[in-house]
N, C-alpha and C. Protein backbone atom coordinates (compact mmCIF):
# COMPACT_ATOMS: atom_id res chain seq x y z
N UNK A 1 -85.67 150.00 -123.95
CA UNK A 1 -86.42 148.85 -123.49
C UNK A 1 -86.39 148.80 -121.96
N UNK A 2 -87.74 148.34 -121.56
CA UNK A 2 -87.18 148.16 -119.48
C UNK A 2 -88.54 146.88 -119.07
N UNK A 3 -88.28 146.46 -118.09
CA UNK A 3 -88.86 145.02 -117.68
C UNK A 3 -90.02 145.83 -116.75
N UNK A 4 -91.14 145.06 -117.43
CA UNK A 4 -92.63 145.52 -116.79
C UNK A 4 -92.86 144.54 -115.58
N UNK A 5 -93.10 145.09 -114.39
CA UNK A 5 -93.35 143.67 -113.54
C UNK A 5 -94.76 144.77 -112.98
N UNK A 6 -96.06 143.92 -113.10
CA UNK A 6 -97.36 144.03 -112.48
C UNK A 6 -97.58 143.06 -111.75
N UNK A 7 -98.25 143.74 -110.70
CA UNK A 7 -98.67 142.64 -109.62
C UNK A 7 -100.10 142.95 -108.96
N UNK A 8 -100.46 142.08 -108.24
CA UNK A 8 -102.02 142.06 -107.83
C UNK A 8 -102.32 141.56 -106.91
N UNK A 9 -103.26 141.42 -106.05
CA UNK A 9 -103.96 140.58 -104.80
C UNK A 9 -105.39 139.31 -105.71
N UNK A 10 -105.34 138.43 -105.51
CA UNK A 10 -106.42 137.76 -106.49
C UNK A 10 -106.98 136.97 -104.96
N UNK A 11 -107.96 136.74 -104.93
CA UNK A 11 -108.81 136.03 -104.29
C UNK A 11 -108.83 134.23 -104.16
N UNK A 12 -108.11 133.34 -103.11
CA UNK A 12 -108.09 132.23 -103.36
C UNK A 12 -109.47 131.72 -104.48
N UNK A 13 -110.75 131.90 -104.27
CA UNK A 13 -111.80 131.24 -104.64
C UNK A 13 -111.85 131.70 -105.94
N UNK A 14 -111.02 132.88 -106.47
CA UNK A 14 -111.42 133.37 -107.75
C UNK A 14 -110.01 132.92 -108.46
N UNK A 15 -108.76 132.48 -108.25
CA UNK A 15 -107.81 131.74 -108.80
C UNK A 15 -107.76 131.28 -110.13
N UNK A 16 -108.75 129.86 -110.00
CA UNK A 16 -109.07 128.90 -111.08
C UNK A 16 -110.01 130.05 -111.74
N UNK A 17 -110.36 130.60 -111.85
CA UNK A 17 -111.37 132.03 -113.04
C UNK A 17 -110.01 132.37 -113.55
N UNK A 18 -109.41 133.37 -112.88
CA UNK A 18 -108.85 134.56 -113.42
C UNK A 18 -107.45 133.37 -114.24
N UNK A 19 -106.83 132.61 -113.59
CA UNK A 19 -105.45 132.20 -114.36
C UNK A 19 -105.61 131.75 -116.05
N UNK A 20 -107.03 131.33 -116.50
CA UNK A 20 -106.96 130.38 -117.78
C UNK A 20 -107.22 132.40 -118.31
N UNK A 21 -107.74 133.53 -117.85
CA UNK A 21 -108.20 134.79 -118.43
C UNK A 21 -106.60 135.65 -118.84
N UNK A 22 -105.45 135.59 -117.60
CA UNK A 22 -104.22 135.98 -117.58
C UNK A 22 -103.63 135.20 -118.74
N UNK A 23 -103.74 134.12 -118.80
CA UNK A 23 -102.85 132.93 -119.39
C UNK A 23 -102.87 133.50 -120.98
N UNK A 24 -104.47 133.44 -121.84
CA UNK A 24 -104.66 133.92 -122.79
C UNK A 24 -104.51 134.97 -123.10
N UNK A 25 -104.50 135.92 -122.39
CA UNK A 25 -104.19 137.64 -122.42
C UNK A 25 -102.75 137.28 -123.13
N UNK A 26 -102.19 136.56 -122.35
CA UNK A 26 -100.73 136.90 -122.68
C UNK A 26 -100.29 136.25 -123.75
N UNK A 27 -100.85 135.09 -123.83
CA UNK A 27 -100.64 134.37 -125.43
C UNK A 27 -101.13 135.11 -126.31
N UNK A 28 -102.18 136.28 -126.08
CA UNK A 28 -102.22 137.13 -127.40
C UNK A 28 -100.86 138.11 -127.30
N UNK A 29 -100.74 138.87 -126.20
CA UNK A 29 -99.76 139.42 -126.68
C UNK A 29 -98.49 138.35 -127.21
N UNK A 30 -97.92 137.99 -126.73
CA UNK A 30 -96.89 136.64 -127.11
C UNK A 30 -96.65 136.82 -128.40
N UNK A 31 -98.10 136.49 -129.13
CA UNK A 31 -98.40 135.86 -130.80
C UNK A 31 -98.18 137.25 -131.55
N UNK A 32 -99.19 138.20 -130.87
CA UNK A 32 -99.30 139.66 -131.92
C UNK A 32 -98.53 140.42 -131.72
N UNK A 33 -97.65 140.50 -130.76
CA UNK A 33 -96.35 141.48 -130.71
C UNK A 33 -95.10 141.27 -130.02
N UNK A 34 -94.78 140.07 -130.60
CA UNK A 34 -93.89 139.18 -129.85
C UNK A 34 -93.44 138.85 -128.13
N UNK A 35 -94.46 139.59 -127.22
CA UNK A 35 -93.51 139.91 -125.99
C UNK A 35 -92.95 138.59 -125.05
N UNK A 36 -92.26 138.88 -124.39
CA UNK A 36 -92.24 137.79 -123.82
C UNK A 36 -92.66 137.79 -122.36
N UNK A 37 -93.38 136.79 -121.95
CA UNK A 37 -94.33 137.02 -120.94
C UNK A 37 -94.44 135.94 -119.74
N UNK A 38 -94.25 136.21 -118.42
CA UNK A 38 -93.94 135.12 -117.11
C UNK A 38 -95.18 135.74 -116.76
N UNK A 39 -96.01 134.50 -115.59
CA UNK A 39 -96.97 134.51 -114.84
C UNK A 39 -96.40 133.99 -113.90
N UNK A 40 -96.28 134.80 -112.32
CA UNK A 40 -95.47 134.16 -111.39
C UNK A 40 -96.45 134.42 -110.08
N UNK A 41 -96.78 133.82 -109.26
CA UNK A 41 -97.55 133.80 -107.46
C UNK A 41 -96.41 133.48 -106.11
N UNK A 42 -96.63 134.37 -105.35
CA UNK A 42 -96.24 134.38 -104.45
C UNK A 42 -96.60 133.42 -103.50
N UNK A 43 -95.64 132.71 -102.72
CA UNK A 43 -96.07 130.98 -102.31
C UNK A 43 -97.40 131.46 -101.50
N UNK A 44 -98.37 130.34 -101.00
CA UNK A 44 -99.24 130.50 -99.68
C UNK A 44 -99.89 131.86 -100.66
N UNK A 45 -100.45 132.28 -99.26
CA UNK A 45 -101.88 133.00 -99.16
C UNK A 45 -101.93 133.88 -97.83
N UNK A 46 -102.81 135.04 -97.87
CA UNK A 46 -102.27 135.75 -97.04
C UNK A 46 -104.02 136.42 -96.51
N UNK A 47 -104.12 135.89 -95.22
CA UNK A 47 -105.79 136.61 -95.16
C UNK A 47 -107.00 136.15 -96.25
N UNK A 48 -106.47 134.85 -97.36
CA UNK A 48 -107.41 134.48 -98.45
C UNK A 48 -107.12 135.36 -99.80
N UNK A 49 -106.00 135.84 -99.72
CA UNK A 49 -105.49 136.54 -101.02
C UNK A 49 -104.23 135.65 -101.69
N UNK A 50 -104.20 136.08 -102.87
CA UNK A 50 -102.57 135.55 -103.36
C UNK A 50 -102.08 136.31 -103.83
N UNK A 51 -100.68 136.48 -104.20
CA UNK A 51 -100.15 137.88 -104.53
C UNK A 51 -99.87 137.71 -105.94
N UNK A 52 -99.90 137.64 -107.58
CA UNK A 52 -99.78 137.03 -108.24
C UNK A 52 -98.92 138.50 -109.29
N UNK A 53 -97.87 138.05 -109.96
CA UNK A 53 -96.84 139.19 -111.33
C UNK A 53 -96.80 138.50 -112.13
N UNK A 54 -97.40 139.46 -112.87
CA UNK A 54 -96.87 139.37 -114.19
C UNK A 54 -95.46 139.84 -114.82
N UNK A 55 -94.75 139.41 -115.68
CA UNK A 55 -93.23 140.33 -115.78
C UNK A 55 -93.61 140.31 -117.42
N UNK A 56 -92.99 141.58 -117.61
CA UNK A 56 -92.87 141.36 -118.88
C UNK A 56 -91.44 142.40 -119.19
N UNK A 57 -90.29 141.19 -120.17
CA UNK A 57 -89.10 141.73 -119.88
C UNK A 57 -89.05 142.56 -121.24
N UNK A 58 -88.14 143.63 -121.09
CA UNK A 58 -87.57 143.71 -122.66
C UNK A 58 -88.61 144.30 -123.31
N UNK A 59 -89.89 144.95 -122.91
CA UNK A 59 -90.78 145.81 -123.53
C UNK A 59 -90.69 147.57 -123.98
N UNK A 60 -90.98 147.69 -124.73
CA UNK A 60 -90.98 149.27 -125.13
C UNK A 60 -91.99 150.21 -123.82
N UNK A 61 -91.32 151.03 -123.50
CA UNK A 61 -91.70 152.23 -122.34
C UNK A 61 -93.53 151.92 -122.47
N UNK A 62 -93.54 151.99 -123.67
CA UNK A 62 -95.50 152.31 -123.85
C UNK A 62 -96.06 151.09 -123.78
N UNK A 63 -95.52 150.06 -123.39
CA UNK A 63 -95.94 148.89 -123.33
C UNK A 63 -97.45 148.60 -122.18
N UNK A 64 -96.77 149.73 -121.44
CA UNK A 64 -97.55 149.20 -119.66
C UNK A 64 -99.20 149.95 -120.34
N UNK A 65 -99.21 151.15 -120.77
CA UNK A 65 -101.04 151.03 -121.25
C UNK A 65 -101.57 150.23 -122.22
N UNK A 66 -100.36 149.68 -123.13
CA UNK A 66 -101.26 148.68 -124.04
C UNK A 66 -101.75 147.34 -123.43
N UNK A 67 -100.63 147.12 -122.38
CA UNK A 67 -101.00 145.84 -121.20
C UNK A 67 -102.36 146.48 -120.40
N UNK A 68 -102.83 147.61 -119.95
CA UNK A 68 -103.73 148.25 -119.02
C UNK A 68 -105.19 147.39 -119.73
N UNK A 69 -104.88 148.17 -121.45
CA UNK A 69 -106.18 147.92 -122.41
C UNK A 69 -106.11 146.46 -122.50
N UNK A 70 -105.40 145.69 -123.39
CA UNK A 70 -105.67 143.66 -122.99
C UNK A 70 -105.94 143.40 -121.77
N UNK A 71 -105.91 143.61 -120.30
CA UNK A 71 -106.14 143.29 -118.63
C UNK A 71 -107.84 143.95 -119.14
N UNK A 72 -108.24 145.10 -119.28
CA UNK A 72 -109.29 145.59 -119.28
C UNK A 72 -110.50 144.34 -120.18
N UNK A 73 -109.90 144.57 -121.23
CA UNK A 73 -110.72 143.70 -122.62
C UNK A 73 -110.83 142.87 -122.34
N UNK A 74 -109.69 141.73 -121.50
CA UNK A 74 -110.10 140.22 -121.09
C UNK A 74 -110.64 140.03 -119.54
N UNK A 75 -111.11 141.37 -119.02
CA UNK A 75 -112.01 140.90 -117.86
C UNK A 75 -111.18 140.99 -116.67
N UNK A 76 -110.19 141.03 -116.48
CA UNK A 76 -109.53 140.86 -115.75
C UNK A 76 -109.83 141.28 -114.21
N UNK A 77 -109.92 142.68 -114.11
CA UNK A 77 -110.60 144.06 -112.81
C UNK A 77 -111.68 142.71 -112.03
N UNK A 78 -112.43 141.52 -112.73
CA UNK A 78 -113.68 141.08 -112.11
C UNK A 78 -113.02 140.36 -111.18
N UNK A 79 -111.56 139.78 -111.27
CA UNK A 79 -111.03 138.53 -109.91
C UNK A 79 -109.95 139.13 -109.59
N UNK A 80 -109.96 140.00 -109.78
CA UNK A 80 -108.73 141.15 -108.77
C UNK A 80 -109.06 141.94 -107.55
N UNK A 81 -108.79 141.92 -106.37
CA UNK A 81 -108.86 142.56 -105.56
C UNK A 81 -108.07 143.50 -104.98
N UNK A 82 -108.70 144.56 -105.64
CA UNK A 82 -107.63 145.94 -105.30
C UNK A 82 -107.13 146.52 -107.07
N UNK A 83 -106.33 147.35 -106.94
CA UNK A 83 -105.45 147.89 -108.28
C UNK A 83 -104.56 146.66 -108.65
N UNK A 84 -103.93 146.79 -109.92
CA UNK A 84 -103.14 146.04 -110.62
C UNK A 84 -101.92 147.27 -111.11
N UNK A 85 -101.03 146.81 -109.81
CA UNK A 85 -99.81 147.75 -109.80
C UNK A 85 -98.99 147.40 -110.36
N UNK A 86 -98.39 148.39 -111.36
CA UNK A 86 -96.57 148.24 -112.10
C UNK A 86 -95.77 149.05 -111.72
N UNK A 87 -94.84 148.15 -111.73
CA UNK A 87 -93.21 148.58 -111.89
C UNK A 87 -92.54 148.73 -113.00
N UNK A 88 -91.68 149.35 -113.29
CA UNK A 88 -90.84 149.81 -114.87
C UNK A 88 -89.62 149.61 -113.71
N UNK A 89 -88.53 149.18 -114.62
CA UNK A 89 -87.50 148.58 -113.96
C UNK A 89 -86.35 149.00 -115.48
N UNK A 90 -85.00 149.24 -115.02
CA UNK A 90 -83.94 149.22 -116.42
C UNK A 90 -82.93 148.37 -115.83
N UNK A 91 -82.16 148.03 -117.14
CA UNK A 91 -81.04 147.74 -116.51
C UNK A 91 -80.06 148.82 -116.13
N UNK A 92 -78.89 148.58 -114.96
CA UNK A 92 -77.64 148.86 -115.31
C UNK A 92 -77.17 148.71 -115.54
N UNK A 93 -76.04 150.25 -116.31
CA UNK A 93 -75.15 150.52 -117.25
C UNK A 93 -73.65 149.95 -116.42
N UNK A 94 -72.92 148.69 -117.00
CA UNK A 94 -72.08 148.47 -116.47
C UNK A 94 -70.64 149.20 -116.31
N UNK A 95 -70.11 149.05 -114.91
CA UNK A 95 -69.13 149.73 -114.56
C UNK A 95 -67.68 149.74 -115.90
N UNK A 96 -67.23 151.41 -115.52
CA UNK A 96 -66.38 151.33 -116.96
C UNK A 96 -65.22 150.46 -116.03
């Protein structure tokens, strides 16, 4: 298992679009394959951008293209500016 964190540049004016499109994306996954799922923004605004992650903890390795295909299917690419970059993250193995 390892913690998915995606992140993005979104457009102040396109905000109110894209959050109710993220929101439902993730309540499907949520419902159909249990994940568990944070929507988090970086305070302020930067040049008229916002920096906005998704995390998703505790997912299986293959998780990040099935997230690629739901972002694709619910539209997402239209109020994003730029790529929608991930991180794969593990824990550490605690000291013996």
């Amino acid at each position: 298992m390892v913690d998915l964190y995606v992140y993005y540049k979104v457009r102040e004016h396109d905000a109110a679009r894209l959050g109710p499109l993220v929101r439902a994306m993730q309540q499907r996954l949520a419902r159909g394959d249990g994940v568990p799922v944070q929507l988090k923004r970086r305070p302020g605004a930067k040049d008229g951008l916002q920096t906005w992650m998704e995390v998703y903890p505790g997912v299986d390795e293959g998780f990040a293209q099935q997230l690629e295909n739901a972002a694709q299917a619910a539209g997402l690419h239209a109020y994003i500016d730029g790529p929608r970059r991930a991180e794969v993250f593990t824990d550490l193995a605690p000291c013996a």
